[in-house]
PDB file of N, CA and C in Angstrom:
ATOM      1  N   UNK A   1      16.262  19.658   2.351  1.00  0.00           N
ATOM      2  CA  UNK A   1      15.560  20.064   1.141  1.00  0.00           C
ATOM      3  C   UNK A   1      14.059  19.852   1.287  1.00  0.00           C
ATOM      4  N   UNK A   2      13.659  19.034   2.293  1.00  0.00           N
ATOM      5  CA  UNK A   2      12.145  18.282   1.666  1.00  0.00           C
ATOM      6  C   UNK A   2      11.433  19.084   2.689  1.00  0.00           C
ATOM      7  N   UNK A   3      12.356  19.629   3.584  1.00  0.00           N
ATOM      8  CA  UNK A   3      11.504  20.414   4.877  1.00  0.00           C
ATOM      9  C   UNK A   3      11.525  21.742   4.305  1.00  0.00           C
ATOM     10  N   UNK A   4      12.511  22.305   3.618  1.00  0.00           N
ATOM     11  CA  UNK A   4      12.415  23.541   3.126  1.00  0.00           C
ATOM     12  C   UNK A   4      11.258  23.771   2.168  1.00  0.00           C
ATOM     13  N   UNK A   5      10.971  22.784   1.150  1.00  0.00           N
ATOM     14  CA  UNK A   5       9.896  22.876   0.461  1.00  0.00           C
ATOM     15  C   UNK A   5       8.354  23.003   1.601  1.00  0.00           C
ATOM     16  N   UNK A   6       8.985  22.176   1.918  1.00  0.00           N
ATOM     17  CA  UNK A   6       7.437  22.003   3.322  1.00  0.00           C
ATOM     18  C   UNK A   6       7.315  23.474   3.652  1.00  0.00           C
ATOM     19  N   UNK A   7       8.239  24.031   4.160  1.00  0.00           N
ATOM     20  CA  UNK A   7       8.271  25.567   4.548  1.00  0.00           C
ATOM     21  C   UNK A   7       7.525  26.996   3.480  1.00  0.00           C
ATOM     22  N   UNK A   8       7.935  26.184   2.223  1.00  0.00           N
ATOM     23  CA  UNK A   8       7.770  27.400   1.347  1.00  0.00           C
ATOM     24  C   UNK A   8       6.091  26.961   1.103  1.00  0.00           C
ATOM     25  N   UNK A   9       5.453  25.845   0.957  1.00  0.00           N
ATOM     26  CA  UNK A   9       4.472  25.350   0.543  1.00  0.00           C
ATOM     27  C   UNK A   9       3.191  25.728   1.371  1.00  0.00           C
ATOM     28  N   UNK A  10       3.610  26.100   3.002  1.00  0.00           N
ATOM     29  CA  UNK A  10       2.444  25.904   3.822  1.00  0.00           C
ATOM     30  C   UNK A  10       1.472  27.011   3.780  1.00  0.00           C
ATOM     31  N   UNK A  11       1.358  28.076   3.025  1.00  0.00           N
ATOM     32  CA  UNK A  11       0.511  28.956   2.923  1.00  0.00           C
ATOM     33  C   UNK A  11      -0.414  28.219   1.891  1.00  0.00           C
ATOM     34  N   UNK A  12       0.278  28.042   0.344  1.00  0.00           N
ATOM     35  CA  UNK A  12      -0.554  27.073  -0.118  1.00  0.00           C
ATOM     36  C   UNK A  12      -1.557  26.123   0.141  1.00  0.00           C
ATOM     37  N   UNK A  13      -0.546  25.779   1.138  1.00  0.00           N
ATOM     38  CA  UNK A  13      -1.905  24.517   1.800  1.00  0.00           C
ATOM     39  C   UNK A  13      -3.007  24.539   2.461  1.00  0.00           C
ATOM     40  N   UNK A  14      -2.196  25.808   3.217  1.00  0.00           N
ATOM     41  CA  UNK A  14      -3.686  26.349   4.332  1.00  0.00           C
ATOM     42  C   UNK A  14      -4.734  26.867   3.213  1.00  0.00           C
ATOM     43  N   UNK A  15      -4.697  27.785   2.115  1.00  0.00           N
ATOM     44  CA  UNK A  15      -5.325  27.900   1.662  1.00  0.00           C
ATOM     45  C   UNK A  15      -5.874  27.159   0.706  1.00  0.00           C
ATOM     46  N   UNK A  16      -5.428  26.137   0.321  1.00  0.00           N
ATOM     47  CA  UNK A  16      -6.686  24.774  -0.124  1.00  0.00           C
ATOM     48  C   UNK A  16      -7.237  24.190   0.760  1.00  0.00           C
ATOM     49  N   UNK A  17      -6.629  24.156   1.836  1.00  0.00           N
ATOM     50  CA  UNK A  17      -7.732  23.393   3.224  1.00  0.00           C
ATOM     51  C   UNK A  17      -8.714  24.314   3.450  1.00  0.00           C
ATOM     52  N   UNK A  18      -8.585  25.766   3.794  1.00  0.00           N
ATOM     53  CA  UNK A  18      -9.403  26.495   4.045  1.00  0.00           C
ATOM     54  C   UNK A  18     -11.081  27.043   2.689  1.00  0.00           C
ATOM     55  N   UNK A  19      -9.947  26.575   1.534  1.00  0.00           N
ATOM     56  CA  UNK A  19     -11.098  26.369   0.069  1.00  0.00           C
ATOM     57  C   UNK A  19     -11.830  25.188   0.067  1.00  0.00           C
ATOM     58  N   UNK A  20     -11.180  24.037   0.435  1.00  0.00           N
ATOM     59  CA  UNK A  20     -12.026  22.530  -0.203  1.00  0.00           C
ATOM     60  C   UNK A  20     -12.110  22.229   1.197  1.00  0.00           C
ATOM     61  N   UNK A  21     -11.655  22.260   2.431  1.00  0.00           N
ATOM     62  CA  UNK A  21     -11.690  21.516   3.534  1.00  0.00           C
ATOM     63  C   UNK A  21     -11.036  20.296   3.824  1.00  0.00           C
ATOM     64  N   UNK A  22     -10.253  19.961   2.867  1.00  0.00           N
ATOM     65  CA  UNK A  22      -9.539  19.103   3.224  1.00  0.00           C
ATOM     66  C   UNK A  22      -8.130  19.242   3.349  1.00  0.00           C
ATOM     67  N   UNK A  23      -7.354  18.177   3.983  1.00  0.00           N
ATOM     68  CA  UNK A  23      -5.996  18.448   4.828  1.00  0.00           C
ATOM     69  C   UNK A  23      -4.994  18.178   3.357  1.00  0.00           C
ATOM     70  N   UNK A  24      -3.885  18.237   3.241  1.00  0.00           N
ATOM     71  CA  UNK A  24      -2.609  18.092   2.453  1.00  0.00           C
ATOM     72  C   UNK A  24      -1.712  17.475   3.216  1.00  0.00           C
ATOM     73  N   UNK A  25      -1.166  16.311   2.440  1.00  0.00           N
ATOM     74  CA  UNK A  25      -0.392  15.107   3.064  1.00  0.00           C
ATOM     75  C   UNK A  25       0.812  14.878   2.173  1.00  0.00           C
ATOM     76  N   UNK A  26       1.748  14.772   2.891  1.00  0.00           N
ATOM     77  CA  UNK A  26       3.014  14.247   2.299  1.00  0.00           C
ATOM     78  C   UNK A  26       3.350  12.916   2.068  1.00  0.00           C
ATOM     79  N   UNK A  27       3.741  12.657   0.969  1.00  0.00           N
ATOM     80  CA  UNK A  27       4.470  10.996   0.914  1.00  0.00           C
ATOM     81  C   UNK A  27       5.628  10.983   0.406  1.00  0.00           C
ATOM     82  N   UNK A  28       6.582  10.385   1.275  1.00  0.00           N
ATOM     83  CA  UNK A  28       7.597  10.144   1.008  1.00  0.00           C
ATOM     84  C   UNK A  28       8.063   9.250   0.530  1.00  0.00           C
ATOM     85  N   UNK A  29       8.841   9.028  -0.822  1.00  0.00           N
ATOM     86  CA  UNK A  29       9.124   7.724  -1.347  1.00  0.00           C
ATOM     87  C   UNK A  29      10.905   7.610  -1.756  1.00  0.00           C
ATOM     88  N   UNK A  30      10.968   6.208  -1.834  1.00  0.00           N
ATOM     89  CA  UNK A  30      12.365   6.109  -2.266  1.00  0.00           C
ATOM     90  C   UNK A  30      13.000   5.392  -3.194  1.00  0.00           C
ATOM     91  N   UNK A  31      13.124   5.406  -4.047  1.00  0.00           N
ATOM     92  CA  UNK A  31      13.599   4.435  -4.888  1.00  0.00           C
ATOM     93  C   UNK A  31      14.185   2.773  -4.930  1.00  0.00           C
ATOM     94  N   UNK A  32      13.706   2.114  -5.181  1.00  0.00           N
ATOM     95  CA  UNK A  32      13.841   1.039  -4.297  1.00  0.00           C
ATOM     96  C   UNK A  32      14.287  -0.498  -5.942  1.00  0.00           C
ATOM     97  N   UNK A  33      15.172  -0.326  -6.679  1.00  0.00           N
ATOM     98  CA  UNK A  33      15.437  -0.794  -7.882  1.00  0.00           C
ATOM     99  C   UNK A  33      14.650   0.022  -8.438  1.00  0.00           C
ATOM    100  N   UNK A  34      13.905  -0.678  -9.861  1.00  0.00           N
ATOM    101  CA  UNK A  34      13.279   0.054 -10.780  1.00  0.00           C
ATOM    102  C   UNK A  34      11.919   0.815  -9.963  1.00  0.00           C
ATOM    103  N   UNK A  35      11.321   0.737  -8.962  1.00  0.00           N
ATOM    104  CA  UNK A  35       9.785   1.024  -8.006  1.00  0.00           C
ATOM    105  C   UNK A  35      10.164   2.058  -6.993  1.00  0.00           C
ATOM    106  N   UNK A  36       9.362   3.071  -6.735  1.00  0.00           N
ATOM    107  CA  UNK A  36       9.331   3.885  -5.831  1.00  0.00           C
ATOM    108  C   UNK A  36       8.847   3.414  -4.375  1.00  0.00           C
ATOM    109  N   UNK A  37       9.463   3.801  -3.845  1.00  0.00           N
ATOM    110  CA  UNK A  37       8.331   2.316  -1.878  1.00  0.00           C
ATOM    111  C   UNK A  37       8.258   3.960  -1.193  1.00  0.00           C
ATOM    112  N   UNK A  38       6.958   3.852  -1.048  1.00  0.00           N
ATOM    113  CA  UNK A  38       6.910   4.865   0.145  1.00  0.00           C
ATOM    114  C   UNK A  38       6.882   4.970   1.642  1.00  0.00           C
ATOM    115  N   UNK A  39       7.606   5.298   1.983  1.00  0.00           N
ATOM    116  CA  UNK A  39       8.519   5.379   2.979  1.00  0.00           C
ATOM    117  C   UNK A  39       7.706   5.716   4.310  1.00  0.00           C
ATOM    118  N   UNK A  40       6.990   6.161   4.336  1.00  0.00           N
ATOM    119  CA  UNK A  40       5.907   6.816   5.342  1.00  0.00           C
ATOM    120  C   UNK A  40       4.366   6.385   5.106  1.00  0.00           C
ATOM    121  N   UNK A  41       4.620   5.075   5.466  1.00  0.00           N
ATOM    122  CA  UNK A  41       3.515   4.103   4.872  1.00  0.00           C
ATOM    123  C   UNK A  41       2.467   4.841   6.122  1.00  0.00           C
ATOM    124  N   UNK A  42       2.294   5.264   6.704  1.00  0.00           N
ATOM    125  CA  UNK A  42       1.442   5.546   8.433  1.00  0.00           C
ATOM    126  C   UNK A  42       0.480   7.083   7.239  1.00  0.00           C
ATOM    127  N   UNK A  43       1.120   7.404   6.339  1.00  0.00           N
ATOM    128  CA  UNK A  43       0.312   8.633   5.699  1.00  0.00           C
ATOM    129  C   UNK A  43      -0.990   8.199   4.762  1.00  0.00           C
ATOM    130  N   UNK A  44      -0.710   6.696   4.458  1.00  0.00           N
ATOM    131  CA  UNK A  44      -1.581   6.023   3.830  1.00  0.00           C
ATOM    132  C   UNK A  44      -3.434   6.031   4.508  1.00  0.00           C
ATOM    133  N   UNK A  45      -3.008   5.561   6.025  1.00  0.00           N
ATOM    134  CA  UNK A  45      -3.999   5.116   6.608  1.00  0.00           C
ATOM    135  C   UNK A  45      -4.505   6.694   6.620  1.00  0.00           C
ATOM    136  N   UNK A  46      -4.166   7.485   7.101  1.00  0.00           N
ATOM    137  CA  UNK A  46      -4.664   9.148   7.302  1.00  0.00           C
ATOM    138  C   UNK A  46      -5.565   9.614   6.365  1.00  0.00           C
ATOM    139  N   UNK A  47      -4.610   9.204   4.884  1.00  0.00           N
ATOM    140  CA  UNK A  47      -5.369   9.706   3.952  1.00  0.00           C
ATOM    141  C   UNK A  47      -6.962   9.282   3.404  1.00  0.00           C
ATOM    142  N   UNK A  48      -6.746   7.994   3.782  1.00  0.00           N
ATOM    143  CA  UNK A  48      -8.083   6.893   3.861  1.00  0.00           C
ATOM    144  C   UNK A  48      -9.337   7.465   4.625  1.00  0.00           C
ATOM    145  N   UNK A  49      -8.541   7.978   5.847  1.00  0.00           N
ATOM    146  CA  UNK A  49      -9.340   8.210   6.931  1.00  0.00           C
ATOM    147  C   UNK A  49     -10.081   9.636   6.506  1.00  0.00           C
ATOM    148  N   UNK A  50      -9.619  10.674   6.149  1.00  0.00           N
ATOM    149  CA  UNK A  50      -9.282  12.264   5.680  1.00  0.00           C
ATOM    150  C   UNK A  50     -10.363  12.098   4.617  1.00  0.00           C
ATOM    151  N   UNK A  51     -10.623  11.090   3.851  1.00  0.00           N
ATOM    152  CA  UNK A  51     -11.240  10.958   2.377  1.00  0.00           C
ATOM    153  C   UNK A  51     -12.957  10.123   2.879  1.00  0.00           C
ATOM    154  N   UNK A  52     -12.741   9.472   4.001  1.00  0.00           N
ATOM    155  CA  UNK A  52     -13.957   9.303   4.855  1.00  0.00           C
ATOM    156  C   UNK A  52     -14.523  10.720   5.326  1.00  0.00           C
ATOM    157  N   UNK A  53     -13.931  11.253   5.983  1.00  0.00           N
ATOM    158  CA  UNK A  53     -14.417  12.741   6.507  1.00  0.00           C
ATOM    159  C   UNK A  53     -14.816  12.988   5.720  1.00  0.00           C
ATOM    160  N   UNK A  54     -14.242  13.307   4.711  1.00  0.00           N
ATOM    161  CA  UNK A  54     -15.176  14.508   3.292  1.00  0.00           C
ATOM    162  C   UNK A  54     -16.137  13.676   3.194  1.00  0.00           C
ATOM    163  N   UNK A  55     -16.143  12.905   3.213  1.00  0.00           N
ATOM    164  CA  UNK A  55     -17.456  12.359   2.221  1.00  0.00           C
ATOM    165  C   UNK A  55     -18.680  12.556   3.100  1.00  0.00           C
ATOM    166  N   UNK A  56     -18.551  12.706   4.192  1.00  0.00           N
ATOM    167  CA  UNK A  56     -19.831  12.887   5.369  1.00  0.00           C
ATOM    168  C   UNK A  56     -20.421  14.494   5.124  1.00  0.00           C
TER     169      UNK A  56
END
């Protein structure tokens, strides 16, 4: 399911990267008791990094 969305989404994306210049990132989370934990903690640091770029 989550790759199929990925599939239908990627024109979208290219074309906000190609409008604002910046990339589109996935996070994956999971329910974890009452809190969501995201699962693909490694997308965190990217995004940090991605949000440095723009700003230059």
């Amino acid at each position: 399911q989550i790759f199929k969305e990925k599939g239908l989404q990627q024109e979208t994306h290219e074309k906000f990267t190609k409008e604002y210049g910046g990339k589109v990132f996935y996070i994956y989370s999971s329910k974890s008791g009452d809190k969501k934990v995201i699962m693909n903690k490694e997308v965190i640091g990217e995004i940090l990094q991605e949000i440095e770029n723009l700003k230059r």
